[in-house]
Protein backbone atom coordinates (compact mmCIF):
# COMPACT_ATOMS: atom_id res chain seq x y z
CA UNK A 1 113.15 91.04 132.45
CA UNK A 2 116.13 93.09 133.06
CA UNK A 3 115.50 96.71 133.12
CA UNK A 4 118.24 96.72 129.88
CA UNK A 5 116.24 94.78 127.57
CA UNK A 6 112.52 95.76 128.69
CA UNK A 7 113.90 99.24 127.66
CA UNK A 8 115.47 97.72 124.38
CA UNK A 9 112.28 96.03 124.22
CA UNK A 10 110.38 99.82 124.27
CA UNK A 11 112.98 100.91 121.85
CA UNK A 12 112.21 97.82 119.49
CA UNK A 13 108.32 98.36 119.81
CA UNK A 14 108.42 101.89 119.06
CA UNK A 15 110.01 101.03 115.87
CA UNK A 16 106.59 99.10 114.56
CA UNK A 17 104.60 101.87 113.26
CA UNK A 18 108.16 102.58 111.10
CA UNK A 19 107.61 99.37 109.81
CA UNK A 20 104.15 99.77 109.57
CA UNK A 21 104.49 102.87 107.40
CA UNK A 22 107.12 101.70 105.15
CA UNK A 23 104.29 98.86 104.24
CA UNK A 24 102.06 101.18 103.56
CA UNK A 25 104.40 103.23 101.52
CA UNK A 26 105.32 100.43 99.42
CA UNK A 27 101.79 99.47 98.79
CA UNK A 28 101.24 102.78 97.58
CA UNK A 29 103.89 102.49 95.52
CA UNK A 30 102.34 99.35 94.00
CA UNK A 31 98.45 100.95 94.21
CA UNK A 32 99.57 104.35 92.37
CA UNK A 33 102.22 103.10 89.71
CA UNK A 34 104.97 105.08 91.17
CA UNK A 35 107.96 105.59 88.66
CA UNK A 36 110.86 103.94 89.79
CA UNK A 37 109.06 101.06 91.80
CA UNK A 38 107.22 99.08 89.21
CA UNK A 39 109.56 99.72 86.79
CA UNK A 40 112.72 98.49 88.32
CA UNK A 41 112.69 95.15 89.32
CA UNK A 42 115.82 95.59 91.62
CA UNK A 43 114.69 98.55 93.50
CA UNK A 44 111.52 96.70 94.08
CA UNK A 45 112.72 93.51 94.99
CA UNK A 46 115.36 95.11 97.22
CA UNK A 47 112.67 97.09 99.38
CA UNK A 48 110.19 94.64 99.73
CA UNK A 49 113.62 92.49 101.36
CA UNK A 50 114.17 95.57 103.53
CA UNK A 51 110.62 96.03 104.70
CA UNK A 52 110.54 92.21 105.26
CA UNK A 53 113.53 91.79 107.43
CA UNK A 54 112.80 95.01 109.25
CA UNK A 55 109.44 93.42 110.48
CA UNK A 56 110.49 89.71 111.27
CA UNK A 57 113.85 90.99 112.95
CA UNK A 58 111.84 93.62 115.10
CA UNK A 59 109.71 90.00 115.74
CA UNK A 60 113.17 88.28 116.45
CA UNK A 61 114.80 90.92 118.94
CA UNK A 62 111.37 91.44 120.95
CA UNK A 63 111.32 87.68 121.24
CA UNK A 64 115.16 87.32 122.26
CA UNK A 65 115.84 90.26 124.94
CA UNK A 66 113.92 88.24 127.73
CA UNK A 67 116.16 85.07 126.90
CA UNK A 68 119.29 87.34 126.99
CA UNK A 69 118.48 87.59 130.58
CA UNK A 70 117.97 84.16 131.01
CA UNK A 71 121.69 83.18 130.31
CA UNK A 72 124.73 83.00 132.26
CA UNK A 73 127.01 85.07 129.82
CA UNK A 74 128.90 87.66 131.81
CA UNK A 75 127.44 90.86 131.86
CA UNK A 76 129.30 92.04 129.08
CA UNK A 77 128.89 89.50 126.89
CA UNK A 78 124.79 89.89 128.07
CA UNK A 79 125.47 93.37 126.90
CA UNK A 80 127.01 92.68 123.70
CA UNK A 81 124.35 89.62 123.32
CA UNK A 82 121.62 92.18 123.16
CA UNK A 83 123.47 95.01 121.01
CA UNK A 84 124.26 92.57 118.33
CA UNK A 85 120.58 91.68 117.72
CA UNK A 86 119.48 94.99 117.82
CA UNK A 87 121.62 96.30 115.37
CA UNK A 88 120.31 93.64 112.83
CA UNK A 89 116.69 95.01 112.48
CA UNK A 90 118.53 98.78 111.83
CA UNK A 91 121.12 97.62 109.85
CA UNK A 92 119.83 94.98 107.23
CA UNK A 93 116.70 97.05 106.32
CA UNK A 94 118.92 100.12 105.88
CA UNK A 95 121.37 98.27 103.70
CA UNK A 96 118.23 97.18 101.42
CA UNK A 97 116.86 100.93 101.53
CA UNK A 98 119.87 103.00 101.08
CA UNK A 99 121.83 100.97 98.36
CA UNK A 100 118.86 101.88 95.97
CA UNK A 101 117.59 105.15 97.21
CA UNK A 102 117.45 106.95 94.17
CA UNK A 103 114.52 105.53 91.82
CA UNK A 104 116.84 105.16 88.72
CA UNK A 105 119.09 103.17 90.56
CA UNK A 106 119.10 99.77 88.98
CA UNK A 107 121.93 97.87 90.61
CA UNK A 108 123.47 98.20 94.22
CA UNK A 109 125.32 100.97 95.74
CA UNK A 110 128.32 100.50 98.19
CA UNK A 111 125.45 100.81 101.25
CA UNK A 112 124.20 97.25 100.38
CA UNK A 113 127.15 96.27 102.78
CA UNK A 114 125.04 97.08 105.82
CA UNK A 115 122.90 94.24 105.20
CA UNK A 116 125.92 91.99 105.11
CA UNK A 117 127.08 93.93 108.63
CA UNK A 118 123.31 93.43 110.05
CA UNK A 119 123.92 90.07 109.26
CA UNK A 120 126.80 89.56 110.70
CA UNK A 121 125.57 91.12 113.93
CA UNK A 122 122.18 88.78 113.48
CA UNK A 123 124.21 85.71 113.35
CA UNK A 124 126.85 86.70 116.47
CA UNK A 125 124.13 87.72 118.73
CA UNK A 126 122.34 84.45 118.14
CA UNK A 127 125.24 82.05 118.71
CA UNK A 128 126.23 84.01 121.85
CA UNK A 129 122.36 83.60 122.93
CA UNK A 130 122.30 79.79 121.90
CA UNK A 131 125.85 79.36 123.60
CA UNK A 132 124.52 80.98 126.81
CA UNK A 133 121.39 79.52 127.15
CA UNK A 134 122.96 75.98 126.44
CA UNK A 135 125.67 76.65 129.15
CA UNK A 136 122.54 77.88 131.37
CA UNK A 137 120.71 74.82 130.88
CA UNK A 138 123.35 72.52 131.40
CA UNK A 139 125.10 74.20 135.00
CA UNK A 140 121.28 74.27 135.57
């Protein structure tokens, strides 16, 4: 692997105890009755999404960054390849967190636009990834 994405890689891997804790959180949550949790089905349902795609797209990026390398994309397009699926495990999860932060909160705020701009970075940073692989394997 490139020395870019084993370091994105690190970056990506330090991230899983975050994840790790927000599980636990939310099972604590569930375990202790916390107002605010139970109680509002949105909130809920909205930060069991963010702790969900913050662990599978952690899962996604780690899988992707030695692929990145593995195309012929440019260098900058490699670049942007690997910032684009980065973003999405940051971005989504914060969108689910933040648009419901307060535990009265019972629709979402503004901030529930990030997960639309994670996805949007998801979705761009795997077509240039399919796109460059494909034009890998076929020059191959």
């Amino acid at each position: 692997m490139s020395p870019v994405s084993l370091t994105l890689a690190g970056v990506m891997l330090v991230t899983v105890p975050g994840v790790a804790f927000g599980g636990a959180t939310l099972l604590r949550f569930l375990m202790r009755d916390v107002p605010g949790y139970l109680d509002n089905p949105v909130r809920r349902g909205l930060w069991r999404a963010g702790h969900a795609h913050a662990g599978v797209l952690v899962l996604f990026g780690l899988v992707a960054m030695p692929y990145v390398d593995q195309t012929d994309l440019p260098g900058v397009l490699q670049a942007l390849t690997r910032v684009l699926i980065v973003a999405a495990p940051v971005l989504m999860p914060l969108g689910f967190f933040l648009s419901v932060i307060r535990p009265g909160d019972t629709k979402p705020n503004g901030l529930i636009r990030l997960t639309l701009l994670g996805g949007g970075c998801l979705a761009a940073g795997t077509l240039l990834l399919g796109v460059g692989l494909l034009r890998a394997g076929l020059l191959a």
